[in-house]
N, C-alpha and C. Protein backbone atom coordinates (compact mmCIF):
# COMPACT_ATOMS: atom_id res chain seq x y z
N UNK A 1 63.17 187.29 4.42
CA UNK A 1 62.46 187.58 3.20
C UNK A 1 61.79 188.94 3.33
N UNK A 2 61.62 189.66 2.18
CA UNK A 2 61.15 191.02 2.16
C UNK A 2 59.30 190.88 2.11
N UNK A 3 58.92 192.23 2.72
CA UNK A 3 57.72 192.21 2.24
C UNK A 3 57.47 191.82 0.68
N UNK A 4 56.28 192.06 0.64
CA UNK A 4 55.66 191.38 -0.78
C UNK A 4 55.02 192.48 -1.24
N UNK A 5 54.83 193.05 -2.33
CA UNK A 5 54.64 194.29 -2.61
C UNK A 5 53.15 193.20 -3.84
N UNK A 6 52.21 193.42 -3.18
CA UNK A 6 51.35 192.98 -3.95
C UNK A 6 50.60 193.87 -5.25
N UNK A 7 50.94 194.95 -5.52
CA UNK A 7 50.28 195.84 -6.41
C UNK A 7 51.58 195.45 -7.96
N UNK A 8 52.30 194.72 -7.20
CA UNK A 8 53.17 194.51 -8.58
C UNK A 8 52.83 192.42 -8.50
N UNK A 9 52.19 191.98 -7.94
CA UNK A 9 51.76 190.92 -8.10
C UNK A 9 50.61 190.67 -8.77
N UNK A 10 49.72 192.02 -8.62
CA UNK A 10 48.66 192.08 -9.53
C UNK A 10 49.03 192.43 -10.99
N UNK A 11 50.04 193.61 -11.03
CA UNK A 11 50.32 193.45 -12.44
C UNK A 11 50.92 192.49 -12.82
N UNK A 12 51.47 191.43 -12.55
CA UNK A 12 52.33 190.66 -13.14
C UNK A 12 51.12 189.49 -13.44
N UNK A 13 50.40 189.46 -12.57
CA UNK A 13 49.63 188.08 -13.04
C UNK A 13 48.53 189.13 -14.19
N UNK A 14 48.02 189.93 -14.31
CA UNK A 14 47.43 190.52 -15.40
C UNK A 14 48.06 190.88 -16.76
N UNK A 15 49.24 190.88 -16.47
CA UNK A 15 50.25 190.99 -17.49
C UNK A 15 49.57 189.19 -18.50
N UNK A 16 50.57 187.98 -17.77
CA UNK A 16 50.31 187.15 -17.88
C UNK A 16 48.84 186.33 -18.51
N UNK A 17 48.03 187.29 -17.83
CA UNK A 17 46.76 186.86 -18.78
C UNK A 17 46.67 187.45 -20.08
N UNK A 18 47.27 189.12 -20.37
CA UNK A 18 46.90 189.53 -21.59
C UNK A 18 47.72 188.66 -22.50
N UNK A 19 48.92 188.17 -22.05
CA UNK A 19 49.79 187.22 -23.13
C UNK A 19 49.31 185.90 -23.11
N UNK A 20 48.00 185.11 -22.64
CA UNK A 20 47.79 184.06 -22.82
C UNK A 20 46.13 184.50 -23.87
N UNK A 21 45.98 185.48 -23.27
CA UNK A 21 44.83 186.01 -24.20
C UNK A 21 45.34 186.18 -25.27
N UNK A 22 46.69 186.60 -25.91
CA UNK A 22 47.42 186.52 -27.20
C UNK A 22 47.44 185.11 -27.56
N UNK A 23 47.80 184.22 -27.12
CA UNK A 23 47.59 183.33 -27.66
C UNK A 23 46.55 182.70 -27.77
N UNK A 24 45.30 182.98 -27.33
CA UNK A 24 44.64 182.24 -27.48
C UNK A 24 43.66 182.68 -28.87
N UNK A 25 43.97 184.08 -28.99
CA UNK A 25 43.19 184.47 -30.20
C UNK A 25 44.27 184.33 -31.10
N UNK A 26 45.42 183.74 -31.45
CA UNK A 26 46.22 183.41 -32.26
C UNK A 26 45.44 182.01 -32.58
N UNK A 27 45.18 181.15 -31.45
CA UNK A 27 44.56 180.04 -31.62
C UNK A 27 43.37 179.95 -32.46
N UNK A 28 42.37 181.01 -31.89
CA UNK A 28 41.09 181.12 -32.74
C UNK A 28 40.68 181.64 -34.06
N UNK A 29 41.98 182.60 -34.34
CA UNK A 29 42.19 182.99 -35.75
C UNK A 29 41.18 184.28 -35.48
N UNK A 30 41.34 185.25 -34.53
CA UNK A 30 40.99 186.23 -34.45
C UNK A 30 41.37 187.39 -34.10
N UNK A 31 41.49 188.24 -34.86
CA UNK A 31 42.78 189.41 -35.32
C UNK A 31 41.77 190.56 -33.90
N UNK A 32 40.67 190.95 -34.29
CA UNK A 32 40.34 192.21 -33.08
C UNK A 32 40.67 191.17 -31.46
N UNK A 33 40.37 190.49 -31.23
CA UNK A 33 40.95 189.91 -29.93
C UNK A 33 42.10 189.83 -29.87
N UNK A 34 42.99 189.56 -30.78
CA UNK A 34 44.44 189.84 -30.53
C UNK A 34 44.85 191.35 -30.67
N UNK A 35 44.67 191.86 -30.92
CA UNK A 35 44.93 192.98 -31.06
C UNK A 35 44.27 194.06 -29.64
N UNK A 36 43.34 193.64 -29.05
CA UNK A 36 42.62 194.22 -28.19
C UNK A 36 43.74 193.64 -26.72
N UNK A 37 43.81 192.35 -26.85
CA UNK A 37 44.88 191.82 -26.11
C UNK A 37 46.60 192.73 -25.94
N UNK A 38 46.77 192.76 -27.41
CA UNK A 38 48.57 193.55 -27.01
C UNK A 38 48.22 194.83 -26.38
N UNK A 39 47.16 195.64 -27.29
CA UNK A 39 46.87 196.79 -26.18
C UNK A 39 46.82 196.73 -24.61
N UNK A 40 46.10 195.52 -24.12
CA UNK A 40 46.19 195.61 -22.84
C UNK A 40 47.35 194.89 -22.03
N UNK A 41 48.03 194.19 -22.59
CA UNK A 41 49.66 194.01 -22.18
C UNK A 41 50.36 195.03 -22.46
N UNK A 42 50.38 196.25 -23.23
CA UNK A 42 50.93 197.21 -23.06
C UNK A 42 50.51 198.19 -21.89
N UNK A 43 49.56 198.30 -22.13
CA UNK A 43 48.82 199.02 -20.85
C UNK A 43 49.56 198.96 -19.50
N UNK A 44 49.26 197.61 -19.28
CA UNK A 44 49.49 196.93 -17.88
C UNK A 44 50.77 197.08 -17.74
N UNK A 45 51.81 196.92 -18.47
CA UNK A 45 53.15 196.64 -18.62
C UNK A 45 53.50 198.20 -17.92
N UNK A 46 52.91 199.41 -18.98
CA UNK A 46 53.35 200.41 -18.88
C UNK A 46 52.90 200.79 -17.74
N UNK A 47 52.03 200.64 -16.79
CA UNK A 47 51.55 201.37 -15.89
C UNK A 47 52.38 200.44 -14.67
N UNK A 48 52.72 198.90 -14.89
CA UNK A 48 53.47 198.34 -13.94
C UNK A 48 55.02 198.97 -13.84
N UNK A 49 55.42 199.58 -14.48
CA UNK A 49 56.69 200.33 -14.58
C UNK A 49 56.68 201.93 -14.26
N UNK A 50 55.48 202.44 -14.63
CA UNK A 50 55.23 203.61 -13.88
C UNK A 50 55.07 203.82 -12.53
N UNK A 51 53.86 202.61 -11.91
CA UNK A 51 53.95 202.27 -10.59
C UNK A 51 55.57 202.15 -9.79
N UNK A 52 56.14 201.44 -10.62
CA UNK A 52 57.87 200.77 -9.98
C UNK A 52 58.63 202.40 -10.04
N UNK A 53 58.79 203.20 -10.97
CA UNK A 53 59.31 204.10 -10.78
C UNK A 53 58.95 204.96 -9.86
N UNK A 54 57.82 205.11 -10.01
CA UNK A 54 57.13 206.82 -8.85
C UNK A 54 57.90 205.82 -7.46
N UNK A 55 57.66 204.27 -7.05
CA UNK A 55 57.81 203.94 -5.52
C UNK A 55 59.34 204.43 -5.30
N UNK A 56 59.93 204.12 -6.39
CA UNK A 56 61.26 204.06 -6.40
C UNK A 56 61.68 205.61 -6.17
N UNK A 57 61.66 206.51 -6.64
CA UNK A 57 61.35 207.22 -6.51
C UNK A 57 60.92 208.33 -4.93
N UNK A 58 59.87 207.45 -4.53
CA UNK A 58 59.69 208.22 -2.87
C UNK A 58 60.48 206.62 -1.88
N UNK A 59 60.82 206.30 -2.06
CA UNK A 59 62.04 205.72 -1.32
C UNK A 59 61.09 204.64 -0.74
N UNK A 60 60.17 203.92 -1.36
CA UNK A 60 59.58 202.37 -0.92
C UNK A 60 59.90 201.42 -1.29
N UNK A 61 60.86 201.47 -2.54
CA UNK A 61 61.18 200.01 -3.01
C UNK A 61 63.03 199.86 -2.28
């Protein structure tokens, strides 16, 4: 088994919360919490793929 590259374990479980935070202000019927939510699943998303490229990139992944 390979190392574990934990900086993409953090994004993935933060990912995961901003999409349960989507639902949950879907639940509560509240539009600025959802909305404050996709922003930060985009965020995370985008910077977890920026991270993956630059490693990729200097030859760590």
């Amino acid at each position: 088994m390979k190392n574990i590259k934990w900086i993409f374990v953090i994004y993935s479980l933060a990912a995961v919360a901003a999409m349960c935070s989507i639902g949950l202000a879907v639940g509560i019927r509240s539009i600025p919490l959802a909305l404050i939510s996709m922003l930060a699943l985009v965020l995370v998303m985008g910077n977890g793929f920026k991270t993956k490229k630059k490693m990729r990139e200097q030859g760590l992944l």
